[in-house]
Every structure is written in structure tokens, then in C-alpha cells.
Protein backbone atom coordinates (compact mmCIF):
# COMPACT_ATOMS: atom_id res chain seq x y z
CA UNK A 1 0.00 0.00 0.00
CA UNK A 2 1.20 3.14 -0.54
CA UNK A 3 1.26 5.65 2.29
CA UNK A 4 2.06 8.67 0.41
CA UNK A 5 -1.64 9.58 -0.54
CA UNK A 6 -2.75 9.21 3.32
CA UNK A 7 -0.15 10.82 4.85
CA UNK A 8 1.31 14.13 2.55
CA UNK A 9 4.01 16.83 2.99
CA UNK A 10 6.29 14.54 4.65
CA UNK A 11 9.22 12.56 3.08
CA UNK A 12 9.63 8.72 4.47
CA UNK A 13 12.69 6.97 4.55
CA UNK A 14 11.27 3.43 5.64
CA UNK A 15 8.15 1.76 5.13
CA UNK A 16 6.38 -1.69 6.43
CA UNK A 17 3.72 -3.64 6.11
CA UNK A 18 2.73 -6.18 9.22
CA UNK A 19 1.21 -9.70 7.67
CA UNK A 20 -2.27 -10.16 8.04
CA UNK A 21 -1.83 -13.04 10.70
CA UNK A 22 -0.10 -10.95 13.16
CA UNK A 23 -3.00 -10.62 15.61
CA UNK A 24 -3.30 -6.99 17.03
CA UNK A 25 -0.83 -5.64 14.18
CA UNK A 26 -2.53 -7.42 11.44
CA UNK A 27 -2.50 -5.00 8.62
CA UNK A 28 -0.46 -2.61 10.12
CA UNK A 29 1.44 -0.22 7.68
CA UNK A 30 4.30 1.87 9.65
CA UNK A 31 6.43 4.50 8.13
CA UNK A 32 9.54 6.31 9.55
CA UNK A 33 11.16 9.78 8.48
CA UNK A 34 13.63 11.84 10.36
CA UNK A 35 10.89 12.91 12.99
CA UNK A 36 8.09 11.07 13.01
CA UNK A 37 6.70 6.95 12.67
CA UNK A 38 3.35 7.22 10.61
CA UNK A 39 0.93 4.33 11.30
CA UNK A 40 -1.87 3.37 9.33
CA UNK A 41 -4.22 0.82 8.46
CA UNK A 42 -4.87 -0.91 5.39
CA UNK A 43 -8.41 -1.28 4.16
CA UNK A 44 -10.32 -4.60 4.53
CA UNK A 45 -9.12 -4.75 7.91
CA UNK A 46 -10.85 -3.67 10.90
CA UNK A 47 -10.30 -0.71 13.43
CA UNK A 48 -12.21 0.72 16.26
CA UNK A 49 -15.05 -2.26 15.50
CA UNK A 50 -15.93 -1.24 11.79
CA UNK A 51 -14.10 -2.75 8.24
CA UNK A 52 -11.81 0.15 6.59
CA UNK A 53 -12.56 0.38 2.99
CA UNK A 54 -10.24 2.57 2.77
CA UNK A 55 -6.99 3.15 4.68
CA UNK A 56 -6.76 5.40 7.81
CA UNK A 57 -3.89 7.01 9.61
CA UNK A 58 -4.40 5.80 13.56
CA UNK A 59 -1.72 8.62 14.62
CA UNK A 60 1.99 9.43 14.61
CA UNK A 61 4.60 9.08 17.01
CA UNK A 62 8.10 10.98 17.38
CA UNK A 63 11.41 10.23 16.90
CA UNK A 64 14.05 11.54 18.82
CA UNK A 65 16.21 14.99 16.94
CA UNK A 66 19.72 14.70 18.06
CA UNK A 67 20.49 17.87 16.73
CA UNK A 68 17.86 19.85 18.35
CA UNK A 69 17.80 17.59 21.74
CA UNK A 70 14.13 16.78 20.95
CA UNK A 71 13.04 13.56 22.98
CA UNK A 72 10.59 11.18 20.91
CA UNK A 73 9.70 7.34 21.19
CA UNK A 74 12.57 6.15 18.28
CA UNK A 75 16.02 6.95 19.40
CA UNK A 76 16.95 8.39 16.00
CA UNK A 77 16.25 9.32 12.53
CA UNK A 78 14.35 6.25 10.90
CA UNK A 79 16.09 4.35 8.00
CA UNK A 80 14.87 0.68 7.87
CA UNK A 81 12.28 -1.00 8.95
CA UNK A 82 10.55 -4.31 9.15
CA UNK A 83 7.81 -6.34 11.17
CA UNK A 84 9.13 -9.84 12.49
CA UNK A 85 7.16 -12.64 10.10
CA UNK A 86 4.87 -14.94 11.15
CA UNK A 87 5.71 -18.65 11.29
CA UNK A 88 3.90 -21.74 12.07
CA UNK A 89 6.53 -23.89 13.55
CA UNK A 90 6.54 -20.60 16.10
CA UNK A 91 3.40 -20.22 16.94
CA UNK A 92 2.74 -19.23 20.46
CA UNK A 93 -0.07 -17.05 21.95
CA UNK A 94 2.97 -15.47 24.63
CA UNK A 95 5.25 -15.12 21.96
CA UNK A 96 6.54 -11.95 22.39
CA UNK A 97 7.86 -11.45 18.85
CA UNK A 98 4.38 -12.34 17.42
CA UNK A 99 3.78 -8.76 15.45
CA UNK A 100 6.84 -7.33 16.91
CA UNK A 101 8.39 -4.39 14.36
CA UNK A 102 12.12 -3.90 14.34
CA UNK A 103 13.28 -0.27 13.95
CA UNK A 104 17.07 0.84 12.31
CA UNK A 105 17.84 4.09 13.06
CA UNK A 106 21.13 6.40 12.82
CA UNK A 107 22.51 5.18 16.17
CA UNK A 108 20.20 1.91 17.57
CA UNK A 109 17.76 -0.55 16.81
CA UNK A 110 14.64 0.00 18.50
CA UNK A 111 11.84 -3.22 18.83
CA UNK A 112 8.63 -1.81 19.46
CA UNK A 113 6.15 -4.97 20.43
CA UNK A 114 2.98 -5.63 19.43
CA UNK A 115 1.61 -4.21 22.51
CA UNK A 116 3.12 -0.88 21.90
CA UNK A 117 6.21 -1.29 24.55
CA UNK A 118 9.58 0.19 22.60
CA UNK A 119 13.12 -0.94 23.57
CA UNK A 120 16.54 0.20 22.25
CA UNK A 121 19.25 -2.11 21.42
CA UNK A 122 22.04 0.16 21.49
CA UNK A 123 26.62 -0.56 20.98
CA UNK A 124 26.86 -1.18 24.65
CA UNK A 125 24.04 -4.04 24.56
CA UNK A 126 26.20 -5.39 21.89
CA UNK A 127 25.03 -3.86 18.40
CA UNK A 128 27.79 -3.74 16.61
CA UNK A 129 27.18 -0.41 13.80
CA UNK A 130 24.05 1.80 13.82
CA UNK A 131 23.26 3.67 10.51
CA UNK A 132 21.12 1.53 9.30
CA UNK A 133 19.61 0.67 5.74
CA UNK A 134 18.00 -2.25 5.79
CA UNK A 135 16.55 -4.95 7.08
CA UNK A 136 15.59 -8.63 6.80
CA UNK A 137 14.24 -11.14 9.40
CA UNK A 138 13.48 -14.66 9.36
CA UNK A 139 11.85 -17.28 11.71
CA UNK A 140 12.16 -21.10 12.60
CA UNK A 141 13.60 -24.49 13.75
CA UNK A 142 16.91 -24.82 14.86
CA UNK A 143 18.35 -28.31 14.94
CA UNK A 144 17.09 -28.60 17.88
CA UNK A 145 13.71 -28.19 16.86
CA UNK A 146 13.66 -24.96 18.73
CA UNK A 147 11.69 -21.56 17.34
CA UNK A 148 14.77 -19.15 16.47
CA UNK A 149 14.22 -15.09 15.17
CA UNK A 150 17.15 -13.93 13.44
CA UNK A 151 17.52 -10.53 12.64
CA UNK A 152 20.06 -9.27 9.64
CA UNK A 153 20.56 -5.27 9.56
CA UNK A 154 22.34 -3.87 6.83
CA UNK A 155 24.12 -0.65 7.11
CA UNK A 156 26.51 1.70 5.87
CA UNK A 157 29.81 -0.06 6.40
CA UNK A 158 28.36 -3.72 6.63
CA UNK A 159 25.96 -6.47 7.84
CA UNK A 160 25.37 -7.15 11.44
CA UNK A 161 23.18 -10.69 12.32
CA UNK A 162 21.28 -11.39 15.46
CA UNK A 163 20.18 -14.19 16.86
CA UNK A 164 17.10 -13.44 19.38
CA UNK A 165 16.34 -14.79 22.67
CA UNK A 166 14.22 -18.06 22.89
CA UNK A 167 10.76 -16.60 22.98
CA UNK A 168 9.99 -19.97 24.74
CA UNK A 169 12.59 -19.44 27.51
CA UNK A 170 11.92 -15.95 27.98
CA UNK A 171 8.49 -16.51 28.49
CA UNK A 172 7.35 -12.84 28.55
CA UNK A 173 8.10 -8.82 27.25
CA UNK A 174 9.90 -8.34 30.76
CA UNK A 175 13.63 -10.15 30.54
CA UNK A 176 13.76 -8.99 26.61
CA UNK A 177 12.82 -5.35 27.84
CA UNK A 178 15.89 -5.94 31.07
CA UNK A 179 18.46 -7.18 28.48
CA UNK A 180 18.32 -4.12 26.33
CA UNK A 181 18.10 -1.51 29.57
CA UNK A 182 20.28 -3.06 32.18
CA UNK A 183 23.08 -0.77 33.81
CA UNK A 184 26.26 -0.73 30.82
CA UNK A 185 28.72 0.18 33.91
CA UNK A 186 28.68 -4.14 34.33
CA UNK A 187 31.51 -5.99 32.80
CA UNK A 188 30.55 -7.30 29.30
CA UNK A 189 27.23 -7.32 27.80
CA UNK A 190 24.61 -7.63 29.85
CA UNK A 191 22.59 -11.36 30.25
CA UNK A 192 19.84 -11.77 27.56
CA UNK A 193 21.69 -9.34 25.33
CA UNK A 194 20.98 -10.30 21.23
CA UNK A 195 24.03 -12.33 19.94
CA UNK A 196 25.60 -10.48 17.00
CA UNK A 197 27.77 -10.90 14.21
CA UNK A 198 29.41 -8.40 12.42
CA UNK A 199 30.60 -8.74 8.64
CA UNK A 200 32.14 -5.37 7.59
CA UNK A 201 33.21 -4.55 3.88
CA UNK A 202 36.02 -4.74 2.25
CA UNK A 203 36.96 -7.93 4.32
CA UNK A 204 33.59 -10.59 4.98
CA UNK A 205 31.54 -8.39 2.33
CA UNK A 206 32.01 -6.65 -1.68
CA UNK A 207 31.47 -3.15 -1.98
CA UNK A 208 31.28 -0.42 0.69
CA UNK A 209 27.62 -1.07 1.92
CA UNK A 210 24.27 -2.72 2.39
CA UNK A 211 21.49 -1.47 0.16
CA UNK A 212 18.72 -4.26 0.21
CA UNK A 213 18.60 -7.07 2.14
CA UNK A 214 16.00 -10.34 1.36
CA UNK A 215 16.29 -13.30 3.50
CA UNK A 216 14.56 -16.99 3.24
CA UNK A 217 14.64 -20.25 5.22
CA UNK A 218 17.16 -22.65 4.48
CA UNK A 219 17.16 -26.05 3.35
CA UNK A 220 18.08 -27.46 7.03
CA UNK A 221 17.10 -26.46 9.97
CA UNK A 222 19.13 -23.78 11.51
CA UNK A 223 20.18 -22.58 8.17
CA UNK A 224 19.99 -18.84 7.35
CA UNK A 225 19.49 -18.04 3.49
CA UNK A 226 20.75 -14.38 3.21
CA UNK A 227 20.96 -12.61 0.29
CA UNK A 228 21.93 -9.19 0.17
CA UNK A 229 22.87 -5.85 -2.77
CA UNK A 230 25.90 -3.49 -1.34
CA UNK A 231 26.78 -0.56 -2.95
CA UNK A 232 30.08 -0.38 -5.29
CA UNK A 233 32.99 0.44 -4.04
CA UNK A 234 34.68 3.85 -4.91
CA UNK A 235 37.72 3.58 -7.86
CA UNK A 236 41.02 4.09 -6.66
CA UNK A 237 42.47 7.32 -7.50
């Protein structure tokens, strides 16, 4: 759906759409600029008890101006987003990523859960580069048969992978929510914090960037299939 004929005068760098089987986000379209998240429902689904035939904007919400010191819900200026897909194998009515929408921004990556509640993943917590461009997510059975999220964010200088907390031995929004706020004076990262990998360019990664990232389920379980456009690198002068 295109948001650009609900919402006017205001220039989006990120949009997504939630899948229809998300529960409480089903339907959901969200779009991020350098102030504000946009969110908006797409017709044939329902808000406030009635079916939209058309889509309607539910509200805005701000994003933090470093520059100006002006405080808003998103740490930073939006530049990629995506909501966390659904999955059968997953399916759990606690499941706290069910409908979750993960947020890249200029410095973090925000999560904002399907019940509203927004947490920051920031360097300390363990992510590795903010400025992000991208990003791709994908959902299922490790070889242990266990429900795994894994969350690929491209960005400016490379590709950082996470691999999420077990939604299953978490059990609710509350650990998640310590592991990204806990005290960063402790030694380390602090318990619960997302795994990451970091492949920067030039060495792990061709060109000087990520531009798009797409990602699918692999043929075993466990596998990650990641597929991903960088920008060319600059001639040598």
C-alpha cells in the first residue's frame, strides 16, 4: 500500500507492512522519516469495530532529533524498517515477537512490540554499527527443533546478524525489555543481550555497503538463506 496519498508533505525513509496473521498488528502499515513513525491501516481490515474500505492514519509518534535535543519514542532518525514474520513452527499465543516491528535508526535498533512497549538495542548491549539501511528477518527451527528469530541489519559499512532470545525461555516482554536496559557500567554485555555478528566490507563483504537485504529459510534447519545488494565500491584514484 502506498502511504504517500494518506499521509502528505512529509518525506519517508522506511516503510512496512505487518502480515495479516499478526494478531493486534494485522495490517499494520508503519512509516519512519527523520521525525516522526506514521501508522496506518490498510483497508479490509478492521479498526475501532468497523471494516476500513479505505486506509486510515491511527496517529503518529516521534522520533528523537539529536540535533535539536528533541526527545521522541525512536532513538533516532528512521532508516529501515521491518515487522518480524509470522511462522507456524513458532506459533505461540505469549510469543513476544508475534507482530513485533524492528526499527534501524542512525545510532540503535529500536523493537517496538505488538503491545506498543519500545526498547533500544544500542553498541553497549552489543550492536555492533548503527546507521542503518536495511533490514531482513526470518523465523524457525533450529536443529534442535527450537523456534529461532534472526535478525540481519544492513548498514553503511556492513551487515550485522542477530540471533534473538528463545521466545519460549523468555516466556514474557519483561527479561527482553531488562536485556536491552540493564546498567552498561557491568563488565561485558549484559545477560539476555541479542548475539551479534558483524561482517564489515572490504573484508567478509564486496562493496562499501548494504542497500537491500531479502532473506529466506534454508534447506536445514538452523540454516539462514541471506541474500543481500551493497553498494560499489569507490575507484582508486
Amino acid at each position: 500500500m502506498d502511504v504517500a496519498p494518506v499521509v502528505t508533505g512529509y518525506n519517508f525513509n522506511a516503510v512496512a507492512c505487518s502480515p495479516m496473521e499478526s494478531g493486534t498488528t494485522a495490517g499494520l502499515v508503519v512509516a519512519g522519516g527523520a521525525d516522526r513513525m506514521y501508522y496506518v491501516q490498510s483497508p479490509g481490515t478492521a479498526s475501532a469495530g468497523r471494516m476500513l474500505s479505505a486506509p486510515a492514519v491511527l496517529g503518529y509518534e516521534w522520533v528523537t532529533v539529536i540535533e535539536s535535543g528533541a526527545g521522541g519514542v525512536y532513538d533516532d532518525e528512521i532508516t529501515a524498517l521491518a515487522f518480524v514474520p509470522s511462522a507456524a513452527v513458532c506459533s505461540n499465543p505469549s510469543d513476544p515477537f508475534q507482530g513485533a516491528l524492528i526499527v534501524g535508526t542512525r545510532s540503535v535498533v529500536n523493537v517496538r512490540w505488538s503491545n506498543g512497549t519500545v526498547i533500544r538495542i544500542p553498541g553497549w548491549a552489543g550492536l555492533p554499527m548503527g546507521n542503518a539501511t536495511s533490514i531482513a528477518i526470518q523465523r524457525g527451527l533450529d536443529v534442535s527443533g527450537r523456534c529461532i528469530t534472526r535478525v540481519a541489519v544492513g548498514t553503511t559499512t556492513g551487515l550485522a546478524i542477530a540471533t534473538l532470545p528463545q521466545a519460549e525461555a523468555v516466556g514474557d516482554h519483561k527479561a527482553l525489555h531488562a536485556s536491552s536496559v540493564a546498567s552498561p557500567g557491568g563488565v561485558g554485555r549484559p545477560a539476555g543481550s541479542w548475539a551479534w555478528q558483524w561482517l564489515r566490507h572490504g573484508r567478509w563483504l564486496p562493496g562499501e555497503g548494504i542497500s537491500l537485504l531479502t532473506t529466506s529459510t534454508g534447506v536445514r534447519p538452523g540454516d539462514l538463506f541471506l541474500l543481500a545488494a551493497t553498494e560499489a565500491e569507490a575507484p582508486c584514484t
